[in-house]
Protein backbone atom coordinates (compact mmCIF):
# COMPACT_ATOMS: atom_id res chain seq x y z
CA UNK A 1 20.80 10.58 -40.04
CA UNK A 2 18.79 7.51 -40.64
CA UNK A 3 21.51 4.91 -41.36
CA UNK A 4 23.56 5.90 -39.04
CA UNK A 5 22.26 3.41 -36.95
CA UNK A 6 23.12 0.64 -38.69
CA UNK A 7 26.80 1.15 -38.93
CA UNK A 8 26.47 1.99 -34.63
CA UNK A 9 24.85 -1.14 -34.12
CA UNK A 10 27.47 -2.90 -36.21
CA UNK A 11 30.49 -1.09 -35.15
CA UNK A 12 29.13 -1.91 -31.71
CA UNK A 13 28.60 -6.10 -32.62
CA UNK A 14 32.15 -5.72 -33.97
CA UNK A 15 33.65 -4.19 -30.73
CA UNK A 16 32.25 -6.62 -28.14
CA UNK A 17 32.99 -9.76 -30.19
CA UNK A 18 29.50 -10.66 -31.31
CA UNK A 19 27.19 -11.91 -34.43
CA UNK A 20 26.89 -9.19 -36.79
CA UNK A 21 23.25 -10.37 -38.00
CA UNK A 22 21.14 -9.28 -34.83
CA UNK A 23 22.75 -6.21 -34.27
CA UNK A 24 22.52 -5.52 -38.19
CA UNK A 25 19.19 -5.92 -37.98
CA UNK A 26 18.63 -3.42 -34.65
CA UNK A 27 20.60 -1.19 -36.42
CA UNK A 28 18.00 -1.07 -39.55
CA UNK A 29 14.51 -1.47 -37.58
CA UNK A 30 15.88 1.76 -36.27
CA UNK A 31 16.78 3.04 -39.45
CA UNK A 32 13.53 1.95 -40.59
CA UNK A 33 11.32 3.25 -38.03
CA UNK A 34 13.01 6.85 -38.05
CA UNK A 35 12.63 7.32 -41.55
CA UNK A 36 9.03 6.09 -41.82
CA UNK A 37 8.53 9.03 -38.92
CA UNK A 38 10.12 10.91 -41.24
CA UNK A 39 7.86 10.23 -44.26
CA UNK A 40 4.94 10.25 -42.10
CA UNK A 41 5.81 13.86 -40.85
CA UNK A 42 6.10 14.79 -44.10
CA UNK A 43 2.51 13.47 -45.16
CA UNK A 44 0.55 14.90 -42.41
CA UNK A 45 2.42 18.07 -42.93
CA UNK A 46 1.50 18.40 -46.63
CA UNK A 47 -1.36 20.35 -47.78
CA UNK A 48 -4.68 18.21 -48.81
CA UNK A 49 -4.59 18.70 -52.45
CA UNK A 50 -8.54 19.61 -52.25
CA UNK A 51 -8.52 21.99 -49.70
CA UNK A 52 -5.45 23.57 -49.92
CA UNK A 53 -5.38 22.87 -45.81
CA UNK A 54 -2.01 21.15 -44.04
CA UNK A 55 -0.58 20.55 -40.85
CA UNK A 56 2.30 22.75 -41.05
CA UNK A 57 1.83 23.47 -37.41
CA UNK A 58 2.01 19.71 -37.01
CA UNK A 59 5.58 20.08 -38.56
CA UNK A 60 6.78 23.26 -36.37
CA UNK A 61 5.38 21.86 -32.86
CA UNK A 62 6.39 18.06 -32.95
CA UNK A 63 8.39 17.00 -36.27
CA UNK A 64 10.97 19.49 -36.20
CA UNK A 65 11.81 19.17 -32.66
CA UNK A 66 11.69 15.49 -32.42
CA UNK A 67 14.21 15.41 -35.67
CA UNK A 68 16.64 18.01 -33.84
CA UNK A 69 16.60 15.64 -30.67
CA UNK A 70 17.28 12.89 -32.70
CA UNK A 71 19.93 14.60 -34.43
CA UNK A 72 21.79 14.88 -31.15
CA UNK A 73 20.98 11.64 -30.27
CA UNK A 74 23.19 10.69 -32.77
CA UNK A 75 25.77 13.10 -32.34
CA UNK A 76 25.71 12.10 -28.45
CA UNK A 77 25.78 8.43 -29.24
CA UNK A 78 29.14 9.31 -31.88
CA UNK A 79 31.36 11.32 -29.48
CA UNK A 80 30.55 8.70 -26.46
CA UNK A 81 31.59 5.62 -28.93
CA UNK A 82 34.16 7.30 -29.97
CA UNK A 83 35.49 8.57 -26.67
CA UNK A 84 34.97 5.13 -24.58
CA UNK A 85 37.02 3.34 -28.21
CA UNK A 86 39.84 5.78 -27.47
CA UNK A 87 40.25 5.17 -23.59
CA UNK A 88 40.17 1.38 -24.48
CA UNK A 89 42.91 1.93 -26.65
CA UNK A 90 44.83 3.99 -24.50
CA UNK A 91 44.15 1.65 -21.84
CA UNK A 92 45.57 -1.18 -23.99
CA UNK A 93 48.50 0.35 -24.71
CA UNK A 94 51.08 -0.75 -22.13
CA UNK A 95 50.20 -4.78 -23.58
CA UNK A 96 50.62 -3.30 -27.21
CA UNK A 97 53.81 -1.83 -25.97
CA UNK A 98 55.18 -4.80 -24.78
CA UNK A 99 53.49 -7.16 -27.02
CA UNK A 100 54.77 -5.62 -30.76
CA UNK A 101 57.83 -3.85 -29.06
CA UNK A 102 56.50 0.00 -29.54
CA UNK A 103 59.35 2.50 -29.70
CA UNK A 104 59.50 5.07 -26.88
CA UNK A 105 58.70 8.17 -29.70
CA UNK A 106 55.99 5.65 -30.98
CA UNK A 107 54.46 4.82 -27.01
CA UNK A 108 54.12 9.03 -26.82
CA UNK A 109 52.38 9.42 -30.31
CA UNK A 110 49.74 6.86 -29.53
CA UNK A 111 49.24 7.70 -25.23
CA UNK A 112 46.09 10.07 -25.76
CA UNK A 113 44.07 11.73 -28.22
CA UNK A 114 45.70 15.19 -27.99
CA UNK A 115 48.97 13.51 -28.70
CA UNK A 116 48.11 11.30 -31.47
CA UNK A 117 46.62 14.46 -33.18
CA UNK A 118 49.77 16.50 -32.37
CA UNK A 119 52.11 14.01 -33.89
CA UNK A 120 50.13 13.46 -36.73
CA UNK A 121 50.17 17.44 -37.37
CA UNK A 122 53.78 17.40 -36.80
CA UNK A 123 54.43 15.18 -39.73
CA UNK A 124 55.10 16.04 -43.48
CA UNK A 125 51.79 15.71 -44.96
CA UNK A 126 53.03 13.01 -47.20
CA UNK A 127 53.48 11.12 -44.30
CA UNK A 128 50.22 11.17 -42.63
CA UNK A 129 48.52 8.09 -44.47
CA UNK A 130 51.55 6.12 -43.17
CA UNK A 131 50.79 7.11 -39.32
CA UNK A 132 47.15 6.39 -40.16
CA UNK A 133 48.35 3.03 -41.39
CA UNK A 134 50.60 2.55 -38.35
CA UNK A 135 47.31 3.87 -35.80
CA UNK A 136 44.89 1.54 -37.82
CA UNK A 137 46.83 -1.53 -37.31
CA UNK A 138 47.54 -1.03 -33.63
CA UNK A 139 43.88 -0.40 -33.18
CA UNK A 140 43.04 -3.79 -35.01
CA UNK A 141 45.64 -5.55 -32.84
CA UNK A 142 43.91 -3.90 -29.66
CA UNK A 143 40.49 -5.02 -30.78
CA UNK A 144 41.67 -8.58 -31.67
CA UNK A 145 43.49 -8.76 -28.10
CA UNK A 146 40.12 -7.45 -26.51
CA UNK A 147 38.65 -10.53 -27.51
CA UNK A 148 41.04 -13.05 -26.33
CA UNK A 149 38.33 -15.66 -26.61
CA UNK A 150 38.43 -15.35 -30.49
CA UNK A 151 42.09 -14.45 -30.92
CA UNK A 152 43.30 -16.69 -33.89
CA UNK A 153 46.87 -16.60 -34.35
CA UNK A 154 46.90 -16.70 -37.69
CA UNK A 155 44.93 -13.33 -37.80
CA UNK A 156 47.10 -11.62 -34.93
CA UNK A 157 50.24 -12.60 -37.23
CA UNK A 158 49.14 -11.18 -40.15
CA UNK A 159 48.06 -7.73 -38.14
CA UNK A 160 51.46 -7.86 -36.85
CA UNK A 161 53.12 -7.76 -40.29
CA UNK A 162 50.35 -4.87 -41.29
CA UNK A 163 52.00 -2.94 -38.53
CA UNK A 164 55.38 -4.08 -39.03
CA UNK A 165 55.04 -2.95 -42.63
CA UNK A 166 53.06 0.18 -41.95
CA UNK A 167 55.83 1.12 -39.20
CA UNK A 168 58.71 0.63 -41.94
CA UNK A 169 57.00 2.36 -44.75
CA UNK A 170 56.60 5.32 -41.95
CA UNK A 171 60.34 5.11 -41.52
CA UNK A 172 61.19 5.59 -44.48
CA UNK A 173 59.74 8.93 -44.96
CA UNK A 174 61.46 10.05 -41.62
């Protein structure tokens, strides 16, 4: 719950193209400042040791609900990364298409989310890491093409043999 917003922050840096450090860093004051709420709830909530008093009401009325909201904050944050990295994809696809010349079965498997789960589900299980493989290095080609400002040939070649590899190991199963 708490680190979680150090790998958002990153993944984030990492989608738009820039430094890792600041956004790292974002990521952990965050991290930081949740858990030290956290801890703090935790203190005032404990009994004094003398008096056998504690602010378990302190936990019930403001800790527990605060935790829950940011529980979905997280959640929310999750499914809207995740949903806007999908439609970028999708989006993307066409160039991929044309760019690392996509079979027709291969342009349906990847068009939406629904499909890409269906034709994952379709396959033999023993099969499955190799369409992850295939999906993963399409998805690294589609971020390395988002950022056309940092695309280094040498790096877009040797995603292009991870996918020409990953689509031949795939084949072979078929």
């Amino acid at each position: 719950l708490f680190t979680v917003w150090i790998g958002i922050a990153i993944g984030r840096a990492v989608r738009d193209g820039r430094p890792l450090w600041p956004h790292a860093l974002w990521g952990y004051a965050l991290a930081v400042g949740a858990h030290a709420a956290w801890n703090g709830s935790l203190a005032i909530a404990a009994p004094d040791p003398d008096t056998g008093e504690g602010g378990g009401a302190v936990v019930l009325a403001f800790v527990i609900p605060l935790f829950i909201a940011l529980f979905v904050a997280v959640v929310v944050a999750l499914v809207k990364l995740g949903r806007a990295e999908r439609r970028r994809f999708v989006g993307q696809l066409p160039f991929l298409v044309r760019r690392y010349d996509l079979s027709p079965v291969e342009q349906q498997w990847f068009a939406g989310w629904p499909q890409l789960l269906a034709a994952r589900r379709a396959l033999p299980r023993r099969a499955r890491r190799r369409f992850d493989a295939v999906h993963a290095a399409l998805a690294r080609l589609a971020l390395l093409q988002r950022r056309l400002a940092d695309a280094d040939p040498a790096k877009e070649q040797a995603l292009a043999d991870q996918l020409a590899d990953a689509r031949r190991r795939l084949a072979q199963l078929s």
